[in-house]
Protein backbone atom coordinates (compact mmCIF):
# COMPACT_ATOMS: atom_id res chain seq x y z
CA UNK A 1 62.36 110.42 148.25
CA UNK A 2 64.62 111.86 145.80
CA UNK A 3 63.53 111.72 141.90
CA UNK A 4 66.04 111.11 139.07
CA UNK A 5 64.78 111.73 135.33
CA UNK A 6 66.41 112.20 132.21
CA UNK A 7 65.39 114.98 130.53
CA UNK A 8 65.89 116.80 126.51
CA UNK A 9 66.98 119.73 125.94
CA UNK A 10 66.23 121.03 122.16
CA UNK A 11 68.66 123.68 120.98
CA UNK A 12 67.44 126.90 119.81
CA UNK A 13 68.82 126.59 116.48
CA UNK A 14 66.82 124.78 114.11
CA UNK A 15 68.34 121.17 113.15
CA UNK A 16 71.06 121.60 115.59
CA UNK A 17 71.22 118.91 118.28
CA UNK A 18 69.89 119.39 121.93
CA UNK A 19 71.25 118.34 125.11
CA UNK A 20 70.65 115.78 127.03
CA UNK A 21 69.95 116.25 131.36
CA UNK A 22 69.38 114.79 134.60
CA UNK A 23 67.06 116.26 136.93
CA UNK A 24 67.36 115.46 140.70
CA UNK A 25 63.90 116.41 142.63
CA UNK A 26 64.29 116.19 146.49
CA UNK A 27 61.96 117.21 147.99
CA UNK A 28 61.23 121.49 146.44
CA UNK A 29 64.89 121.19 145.61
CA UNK A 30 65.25 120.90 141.75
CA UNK A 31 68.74 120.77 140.27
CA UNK A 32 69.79 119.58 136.68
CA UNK A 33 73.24 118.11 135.30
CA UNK A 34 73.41 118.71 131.85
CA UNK A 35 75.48 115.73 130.30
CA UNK A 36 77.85 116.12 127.38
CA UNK A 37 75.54 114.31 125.05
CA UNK A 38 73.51 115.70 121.73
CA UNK A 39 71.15 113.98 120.05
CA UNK A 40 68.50 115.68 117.38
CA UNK A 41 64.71 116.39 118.89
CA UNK A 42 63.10 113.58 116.40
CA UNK A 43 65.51 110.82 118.13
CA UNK A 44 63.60 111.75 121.81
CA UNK A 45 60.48 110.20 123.10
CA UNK A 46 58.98 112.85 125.94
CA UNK A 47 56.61 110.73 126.75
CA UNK A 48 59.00 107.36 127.76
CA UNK A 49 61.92 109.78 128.87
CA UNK A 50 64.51 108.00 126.52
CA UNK A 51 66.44 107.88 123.21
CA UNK A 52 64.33 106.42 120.32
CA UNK A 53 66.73 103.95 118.42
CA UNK A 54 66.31 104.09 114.92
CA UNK A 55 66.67 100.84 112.85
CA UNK A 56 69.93 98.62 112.87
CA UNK A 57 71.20 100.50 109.05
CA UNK A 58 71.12 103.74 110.43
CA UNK A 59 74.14 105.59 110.45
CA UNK A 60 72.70 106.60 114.00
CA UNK A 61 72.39 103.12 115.73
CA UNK A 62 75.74 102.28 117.26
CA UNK A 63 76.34 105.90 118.53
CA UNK A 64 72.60 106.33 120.13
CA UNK A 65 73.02 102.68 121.36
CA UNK A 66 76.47 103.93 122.73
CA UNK A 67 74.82 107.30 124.08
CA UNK A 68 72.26 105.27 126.02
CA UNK A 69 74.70 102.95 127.73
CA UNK A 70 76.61 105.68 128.97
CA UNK A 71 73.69 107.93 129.92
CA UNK A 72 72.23 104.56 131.86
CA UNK A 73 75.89 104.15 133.61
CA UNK A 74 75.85 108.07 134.50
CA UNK A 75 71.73 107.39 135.81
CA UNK A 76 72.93 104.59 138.51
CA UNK A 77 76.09 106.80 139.39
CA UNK A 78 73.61 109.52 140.63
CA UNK A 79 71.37 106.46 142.26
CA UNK A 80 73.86 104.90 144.16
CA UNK A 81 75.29 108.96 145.38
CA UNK A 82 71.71 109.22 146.40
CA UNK A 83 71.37 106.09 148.23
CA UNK A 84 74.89 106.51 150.33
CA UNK A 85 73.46 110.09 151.08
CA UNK A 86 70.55 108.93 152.36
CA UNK A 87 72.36 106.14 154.84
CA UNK A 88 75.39 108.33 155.51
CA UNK A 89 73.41 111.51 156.88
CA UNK A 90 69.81 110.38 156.67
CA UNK A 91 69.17 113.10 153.98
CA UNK A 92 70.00 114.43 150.83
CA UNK A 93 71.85 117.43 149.33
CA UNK A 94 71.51 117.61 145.93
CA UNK A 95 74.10 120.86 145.72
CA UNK A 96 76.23 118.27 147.13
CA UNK A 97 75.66 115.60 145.10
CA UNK A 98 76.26 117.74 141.53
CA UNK A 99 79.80 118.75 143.06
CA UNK A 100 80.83 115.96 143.77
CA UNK A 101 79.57 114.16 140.57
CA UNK A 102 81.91 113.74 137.71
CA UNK A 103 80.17 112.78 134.49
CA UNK A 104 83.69 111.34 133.71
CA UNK A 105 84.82 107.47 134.50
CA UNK A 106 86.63 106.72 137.12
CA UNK A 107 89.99 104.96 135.80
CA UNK A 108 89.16 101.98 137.64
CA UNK A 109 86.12 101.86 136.31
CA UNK A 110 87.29 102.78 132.59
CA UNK A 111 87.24 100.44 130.13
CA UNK A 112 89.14 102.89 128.03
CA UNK A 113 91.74 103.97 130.90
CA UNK A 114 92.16 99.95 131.89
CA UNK A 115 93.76 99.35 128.39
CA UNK A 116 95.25 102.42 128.33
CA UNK A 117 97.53 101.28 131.60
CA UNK A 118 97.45 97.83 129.82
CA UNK A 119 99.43 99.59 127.04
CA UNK A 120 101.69 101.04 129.31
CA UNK A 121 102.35 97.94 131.54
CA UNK A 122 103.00 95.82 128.03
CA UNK A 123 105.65 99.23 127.29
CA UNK A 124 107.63 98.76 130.75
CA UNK A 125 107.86 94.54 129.91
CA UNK A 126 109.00 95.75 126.67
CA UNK A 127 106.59 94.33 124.74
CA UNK A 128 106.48 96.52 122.26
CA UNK A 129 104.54 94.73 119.47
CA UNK A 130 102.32 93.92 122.36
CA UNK A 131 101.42 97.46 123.29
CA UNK A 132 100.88 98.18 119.13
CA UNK A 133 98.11 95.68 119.03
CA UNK A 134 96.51 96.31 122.23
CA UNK A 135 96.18 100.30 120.57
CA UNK A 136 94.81 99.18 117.56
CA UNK A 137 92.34 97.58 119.18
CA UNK A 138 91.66 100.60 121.78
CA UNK A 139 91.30 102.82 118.84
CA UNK A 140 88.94 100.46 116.82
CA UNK A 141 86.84 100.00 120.13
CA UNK A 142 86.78 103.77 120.44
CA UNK A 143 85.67 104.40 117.21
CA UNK A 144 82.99 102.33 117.36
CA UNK A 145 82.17 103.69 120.70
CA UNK A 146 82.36 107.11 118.88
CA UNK A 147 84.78 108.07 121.82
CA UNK A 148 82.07 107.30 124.67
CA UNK A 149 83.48 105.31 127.21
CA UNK A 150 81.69 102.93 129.31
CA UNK A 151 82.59 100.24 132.42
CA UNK A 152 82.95 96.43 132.28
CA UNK A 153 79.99 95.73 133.84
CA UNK A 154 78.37 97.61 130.66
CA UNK A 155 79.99 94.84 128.46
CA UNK A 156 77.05 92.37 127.47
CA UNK A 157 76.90 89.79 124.72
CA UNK A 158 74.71 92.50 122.52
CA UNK A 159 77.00 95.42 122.72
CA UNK A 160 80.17 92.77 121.31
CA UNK A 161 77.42 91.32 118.68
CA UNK A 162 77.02 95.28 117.42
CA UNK A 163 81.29 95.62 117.48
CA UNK A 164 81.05 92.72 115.73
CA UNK A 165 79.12 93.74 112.88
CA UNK A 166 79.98 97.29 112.43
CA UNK A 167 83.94 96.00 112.03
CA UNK A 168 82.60 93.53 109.39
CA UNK A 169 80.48 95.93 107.67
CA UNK A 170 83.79 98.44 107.46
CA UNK A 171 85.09 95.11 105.57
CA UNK A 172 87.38 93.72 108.01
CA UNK A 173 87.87 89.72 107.71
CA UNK A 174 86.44 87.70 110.54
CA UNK A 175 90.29 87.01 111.52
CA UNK A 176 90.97 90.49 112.11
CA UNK A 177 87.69 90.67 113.68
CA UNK A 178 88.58 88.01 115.95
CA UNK A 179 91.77 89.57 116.60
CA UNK A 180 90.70 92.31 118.63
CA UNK A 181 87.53 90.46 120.15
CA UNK A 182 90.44 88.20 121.75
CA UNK A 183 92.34 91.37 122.90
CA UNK A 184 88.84 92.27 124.23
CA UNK A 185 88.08 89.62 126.07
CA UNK A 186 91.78 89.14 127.40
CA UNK A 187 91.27 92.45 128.94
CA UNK A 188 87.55 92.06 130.12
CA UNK A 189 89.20 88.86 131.87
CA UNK A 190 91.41 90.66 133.58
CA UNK A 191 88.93 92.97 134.87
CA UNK A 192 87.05 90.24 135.81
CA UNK A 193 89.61 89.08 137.77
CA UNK A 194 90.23 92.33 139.88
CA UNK A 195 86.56 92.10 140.88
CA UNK A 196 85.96 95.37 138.56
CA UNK A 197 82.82 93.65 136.95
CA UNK A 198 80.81 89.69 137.24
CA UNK A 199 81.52 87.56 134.23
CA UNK A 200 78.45 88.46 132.13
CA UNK A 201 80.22 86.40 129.23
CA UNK A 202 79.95 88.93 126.44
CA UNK A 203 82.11 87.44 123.70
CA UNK A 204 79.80 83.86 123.83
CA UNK A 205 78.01 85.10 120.57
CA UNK A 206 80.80 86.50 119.00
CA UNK A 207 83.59 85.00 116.72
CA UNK A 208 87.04 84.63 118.94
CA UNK A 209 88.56 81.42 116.47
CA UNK A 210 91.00 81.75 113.88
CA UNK A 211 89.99 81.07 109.91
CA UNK A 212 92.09 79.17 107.54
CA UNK A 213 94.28 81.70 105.87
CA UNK A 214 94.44 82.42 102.67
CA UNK A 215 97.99 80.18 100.95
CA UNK A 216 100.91 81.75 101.65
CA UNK A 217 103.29 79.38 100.48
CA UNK A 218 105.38 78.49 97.79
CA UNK A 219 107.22 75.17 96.57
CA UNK A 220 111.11 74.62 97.34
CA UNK A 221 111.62 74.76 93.53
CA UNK A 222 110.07 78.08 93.81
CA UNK A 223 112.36 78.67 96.92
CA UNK A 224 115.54 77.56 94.77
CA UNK A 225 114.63 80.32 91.62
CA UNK A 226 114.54 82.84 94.09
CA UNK A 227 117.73 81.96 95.62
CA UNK A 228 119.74 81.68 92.22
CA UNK A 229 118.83 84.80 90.97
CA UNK A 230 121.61 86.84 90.00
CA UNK A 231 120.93 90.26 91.53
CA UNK A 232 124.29 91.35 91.82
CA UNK A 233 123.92 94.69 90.09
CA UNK A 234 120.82 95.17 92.18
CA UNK A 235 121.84 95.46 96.20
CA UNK A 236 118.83 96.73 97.43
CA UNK A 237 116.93 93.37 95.87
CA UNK A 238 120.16 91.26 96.70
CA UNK A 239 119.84 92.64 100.42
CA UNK A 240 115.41 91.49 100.23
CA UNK A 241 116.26 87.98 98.95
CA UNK A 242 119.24 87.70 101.34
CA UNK A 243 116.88 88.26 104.43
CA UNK A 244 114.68 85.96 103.16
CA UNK A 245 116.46 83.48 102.35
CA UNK A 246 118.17 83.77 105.99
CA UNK A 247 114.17 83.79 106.73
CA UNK A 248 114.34 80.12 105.24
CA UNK A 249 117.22 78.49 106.51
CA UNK A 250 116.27 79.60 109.97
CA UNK A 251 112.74 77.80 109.99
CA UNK A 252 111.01 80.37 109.16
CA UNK A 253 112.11 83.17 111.45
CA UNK A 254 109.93 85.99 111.70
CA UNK A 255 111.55 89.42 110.93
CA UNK A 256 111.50 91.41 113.91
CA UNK A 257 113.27 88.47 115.78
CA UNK A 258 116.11 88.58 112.49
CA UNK A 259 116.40 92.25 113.34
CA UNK A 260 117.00 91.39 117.12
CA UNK A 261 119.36 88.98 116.79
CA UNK A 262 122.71 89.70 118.60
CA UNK A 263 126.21 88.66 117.62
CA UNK A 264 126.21 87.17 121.11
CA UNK A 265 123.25 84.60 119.98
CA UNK A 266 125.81 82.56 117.95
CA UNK A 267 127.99 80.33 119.68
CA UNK A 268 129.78 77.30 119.24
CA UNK A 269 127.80 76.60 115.83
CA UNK A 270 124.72 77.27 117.25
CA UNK A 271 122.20 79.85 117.13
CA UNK A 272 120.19 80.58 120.49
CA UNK A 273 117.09 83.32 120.68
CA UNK A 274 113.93 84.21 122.06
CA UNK A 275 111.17 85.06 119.86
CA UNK A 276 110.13 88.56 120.78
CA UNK A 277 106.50 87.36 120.84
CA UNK A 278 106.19 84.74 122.96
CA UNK A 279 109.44 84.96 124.94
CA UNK A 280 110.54 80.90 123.58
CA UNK A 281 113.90 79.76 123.69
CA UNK A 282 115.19 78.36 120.38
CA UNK A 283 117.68 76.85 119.02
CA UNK A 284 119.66 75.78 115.98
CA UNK A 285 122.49 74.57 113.86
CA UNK A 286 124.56 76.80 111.86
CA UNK A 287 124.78 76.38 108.88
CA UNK A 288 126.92 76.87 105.92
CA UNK A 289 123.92 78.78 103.86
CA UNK A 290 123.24 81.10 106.86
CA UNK A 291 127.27 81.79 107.01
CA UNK A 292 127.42 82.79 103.47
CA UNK A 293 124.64 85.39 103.75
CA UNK A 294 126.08 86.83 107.04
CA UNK A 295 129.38 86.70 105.46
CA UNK A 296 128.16 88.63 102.42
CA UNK A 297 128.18 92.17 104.66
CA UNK A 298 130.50 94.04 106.36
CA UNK A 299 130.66 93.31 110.16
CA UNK A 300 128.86 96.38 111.69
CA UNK A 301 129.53 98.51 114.79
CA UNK A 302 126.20 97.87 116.42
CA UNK A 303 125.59 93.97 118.67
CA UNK A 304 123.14 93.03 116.15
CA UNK A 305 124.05 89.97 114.00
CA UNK A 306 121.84 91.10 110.57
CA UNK A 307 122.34 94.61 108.75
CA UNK A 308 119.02 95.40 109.75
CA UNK A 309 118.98 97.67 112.75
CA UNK A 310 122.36 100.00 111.74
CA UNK A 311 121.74 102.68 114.77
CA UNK A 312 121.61 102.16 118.25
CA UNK A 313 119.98 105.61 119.31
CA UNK A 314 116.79 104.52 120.66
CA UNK A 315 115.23 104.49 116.58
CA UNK A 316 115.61 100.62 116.51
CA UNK A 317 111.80 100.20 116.23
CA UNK A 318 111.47 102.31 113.86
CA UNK A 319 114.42 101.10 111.89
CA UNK A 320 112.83 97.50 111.83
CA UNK A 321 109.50 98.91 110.26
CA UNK A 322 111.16 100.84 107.57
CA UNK A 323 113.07 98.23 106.89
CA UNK A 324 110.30 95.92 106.51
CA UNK A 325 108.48 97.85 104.09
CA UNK A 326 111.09 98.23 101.98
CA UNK A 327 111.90 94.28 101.97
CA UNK A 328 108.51 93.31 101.20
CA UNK A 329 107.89 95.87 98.44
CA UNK A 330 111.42 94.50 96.33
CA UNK A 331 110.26 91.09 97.20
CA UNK A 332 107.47 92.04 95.15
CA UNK A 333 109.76 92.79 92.19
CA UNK A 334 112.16 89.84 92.91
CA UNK A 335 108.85 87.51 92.60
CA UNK A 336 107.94 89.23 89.36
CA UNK A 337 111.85 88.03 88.48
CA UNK A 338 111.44 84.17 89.34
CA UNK A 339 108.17 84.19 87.21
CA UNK A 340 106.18 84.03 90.50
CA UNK A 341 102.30 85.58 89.89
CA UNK A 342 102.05 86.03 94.32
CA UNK A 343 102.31 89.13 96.02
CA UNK A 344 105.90 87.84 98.20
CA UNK A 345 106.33 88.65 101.56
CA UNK A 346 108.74 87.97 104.19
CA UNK A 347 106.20 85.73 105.71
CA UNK A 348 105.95 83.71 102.75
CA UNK A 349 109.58 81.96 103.98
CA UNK A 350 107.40 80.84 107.48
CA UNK A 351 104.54 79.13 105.64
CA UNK A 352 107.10 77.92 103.17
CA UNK A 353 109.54 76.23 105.41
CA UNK A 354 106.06 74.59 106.89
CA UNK A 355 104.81 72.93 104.16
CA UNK A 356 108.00 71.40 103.18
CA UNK A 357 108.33 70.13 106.09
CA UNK A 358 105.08 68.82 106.34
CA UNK A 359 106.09 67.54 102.43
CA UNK A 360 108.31 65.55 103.64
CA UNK A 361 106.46 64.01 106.40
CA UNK A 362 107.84 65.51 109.34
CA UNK A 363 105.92 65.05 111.99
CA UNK A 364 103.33 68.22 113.64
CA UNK A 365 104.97 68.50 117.23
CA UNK A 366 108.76 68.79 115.50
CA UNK A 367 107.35 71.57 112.79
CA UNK A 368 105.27 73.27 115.56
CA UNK A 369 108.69 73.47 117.81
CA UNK A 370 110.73 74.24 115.39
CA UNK A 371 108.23 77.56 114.29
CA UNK A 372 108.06 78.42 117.80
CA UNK A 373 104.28 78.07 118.39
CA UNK A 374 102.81 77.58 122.02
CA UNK A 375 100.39 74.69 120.66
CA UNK A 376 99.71 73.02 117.70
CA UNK A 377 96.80 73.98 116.77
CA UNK A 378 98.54 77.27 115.69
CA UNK A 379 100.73 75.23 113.32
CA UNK A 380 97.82 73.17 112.30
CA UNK A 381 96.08 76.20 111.34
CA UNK A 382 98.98 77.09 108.62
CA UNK A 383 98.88 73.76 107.36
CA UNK A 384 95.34 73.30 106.70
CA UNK A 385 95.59 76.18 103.80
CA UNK A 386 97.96 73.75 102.72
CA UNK A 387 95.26 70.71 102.39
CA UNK A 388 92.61 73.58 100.75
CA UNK A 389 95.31 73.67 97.94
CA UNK A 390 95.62 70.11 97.74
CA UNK A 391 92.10 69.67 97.39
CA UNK A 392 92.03 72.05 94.64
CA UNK A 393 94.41 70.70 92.69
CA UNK A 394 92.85 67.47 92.99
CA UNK A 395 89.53 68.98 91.92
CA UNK A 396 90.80 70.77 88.55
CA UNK A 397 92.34 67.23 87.75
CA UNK A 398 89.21 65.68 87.98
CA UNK A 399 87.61 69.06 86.16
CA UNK A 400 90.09 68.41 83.18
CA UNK A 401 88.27 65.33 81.98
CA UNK A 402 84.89 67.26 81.62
């Protein structure tokens, strides 16, 4: 019978943390792995063998909580060496075991390393903004984690309820919580899938929707200011309103698929692209107000069709952020100019072009195709900000006759 305890450490410095170790008894054979975790004497109870978990304000919660999931994954590791031991040879050597034990994940077994090649995969489709978001949400998750990595099977409804609310205590809106939950879960699906863990369905307490957002929209008399400035002796805010205005007359098209475009993509007076993020085939007229921005610039020597991506030396990603942050931060200004109190964006043109449309009665399924959204519920969630505002409006009406 072979014994498996977890044991503490203390430090010899006063106030320092101690370490953390499994003993293996076999038999008179004792042998100890010390583990790479710390934790302070006060947060040990001798008596239980475990981590004492202070209450859920602590600064200390998540990473003890995080520390005792991974010291319980490294605990049935050793078990389950044990037990093949045992029916491999019919006994057990522990010098054995310790060499051969890594207190390090497997990368099938990784929940860290399975994104990780998830980042790369989404890299080799060329899905770059893909790859971006799946990061962000491998470094959130880490964070939280405090850089202890764990398995899928160690994925339960409580540990996502904890992610949950540490991300909305560090004052992130439930949408970008949701966000990466949904990146999450995607993942944990796939994992699923490759028999790497059961289902144990750990997002079912935690928020995966979408909220209303916040109005991003403005009216086409708003629309029509903006394009009649005269910013001639200003190019870098004539080049802003230019892209989105071409943002406009093209439904609404995002900016990284304006950067994209290729001269090839117009043919025949029509315009024919795939959005980068869903990999949808549109198309549309050309028309005279997209002809007269294009025609505004020089032709340029790279295939793109807009002055946005000048260099084709492998910086085009790069070139398309920079870019963007310099568009959105003269829109700013240009607002300011058209007597506009909003802080303009280039995505203000997408929920624009939306509810006009929806203004003028058009019906969901055209405005949903023409935006390029897989269902529409997506384009139903842009328009009900829209109905918020209406409501408003109707509500200071009434208000006024207090």
């Amino acid at each position: 019978m072979t014994s498996i305890k977890l044991k503490f450490r203390p430090s010899t410095t006063p106030g320092k943390e101690g370490s953390l170790v499994f003993q293996l008894i076999h038999g008179r054979s004792v042998r100890r792995i010390t583990s790479e975790y710390k934790i302070f004497a006060e947060e040990w109870d001798e008596a239980a063998g475990r981590i004492v978990l202070p209450t859920l304000s602590s600064p200390r919660y998540v990473h003890l909580v995080s520390v005792e999931s991974a010291l319980q994954w490294e605990m049935n590791r050793l078990k389950r060496m044990v037990e093949e031991s045992e029916k491999a040879t019919g006994t057990v050597n522990l010098d054995e075991i310790i060499a051969n034990f890594s207190p390090s994940l497997d990368a099938q077994d990784s929940v860290f390393n399975f994104i990780r090649g998830q980042i790369r995969h989404k890299k080799q489709l060329g899905k770059v903004r893909s790859a971006e978001t799946y990061r962000s949400t491998l470094y959130s998750f880490m964070h939280f984690r405090g850089g202890i990595d764990l398995t899928f099977d160690m994925m339960d409804d409580g540990l996502m309820e904890l992610y949950e609310a540490w991300m909305l205590n560090a004052g992130l809106t439930r949408n970008t919580t949701s966000f990466y939950m949904r990146i999450l879960r995607t993942n944990y699906k796939m994992a699923v899938e490759k028999g790497l863990t059961p289902d144990r369905h750990p997002f079912r307490h935690v928020y995966c929707g979408m909220d209303k957002t916040v109005k991003r929209s403005i009216t086409f008399i708003e629309i029509k200011k903006i394009n009649d400035l005269d910013l001639s002796r200003s190019p870098n805010l004539d080049f802003a309103r230019d892209m989105f205005m071409f943002s406009f007359c093209t439904r609404g098209m995002s900016f990284i698929d304006m950067a994209y475009l290729k001269k090839t993509d117009l043919n025949n007076g029509c315009l024919a692209y795939r959005r980068k993020k869903t990999g949808q085939l549109l198309t549309m007229e050309w028309t005279c107000q997209m002809q007269d921005i294009i025609s505004k610039y020089k032709p340029n020597a790279t295939r793109y069709l807009l002055p946005i991506l000048t260099h084709e030396d492998g910086s085009e990603r790069r070139q398309y952020q920079n870019q963007m942050r310099k568009i959105n931060r003269q829109l700013k200004e240009i607002a300011r100019m058209a007597g506009l109190p909003l802080p303009l964006s280039m995505y203000y043109s997408r929920h624009s072009w939306a509810t006009i449309a929806r203004g003028k009665d058009i019906p969901l399924s055209v405005i949903s195709e023409a935006l390029g959204h897989d269902s529409e519920a997506t384009t139903q969630i842009y328009l009900d900000s829209i109905k918020s505002s209406e409501v408003d409006k109707a509500n200071r009406m009434i208000m006024e006759g207090l």
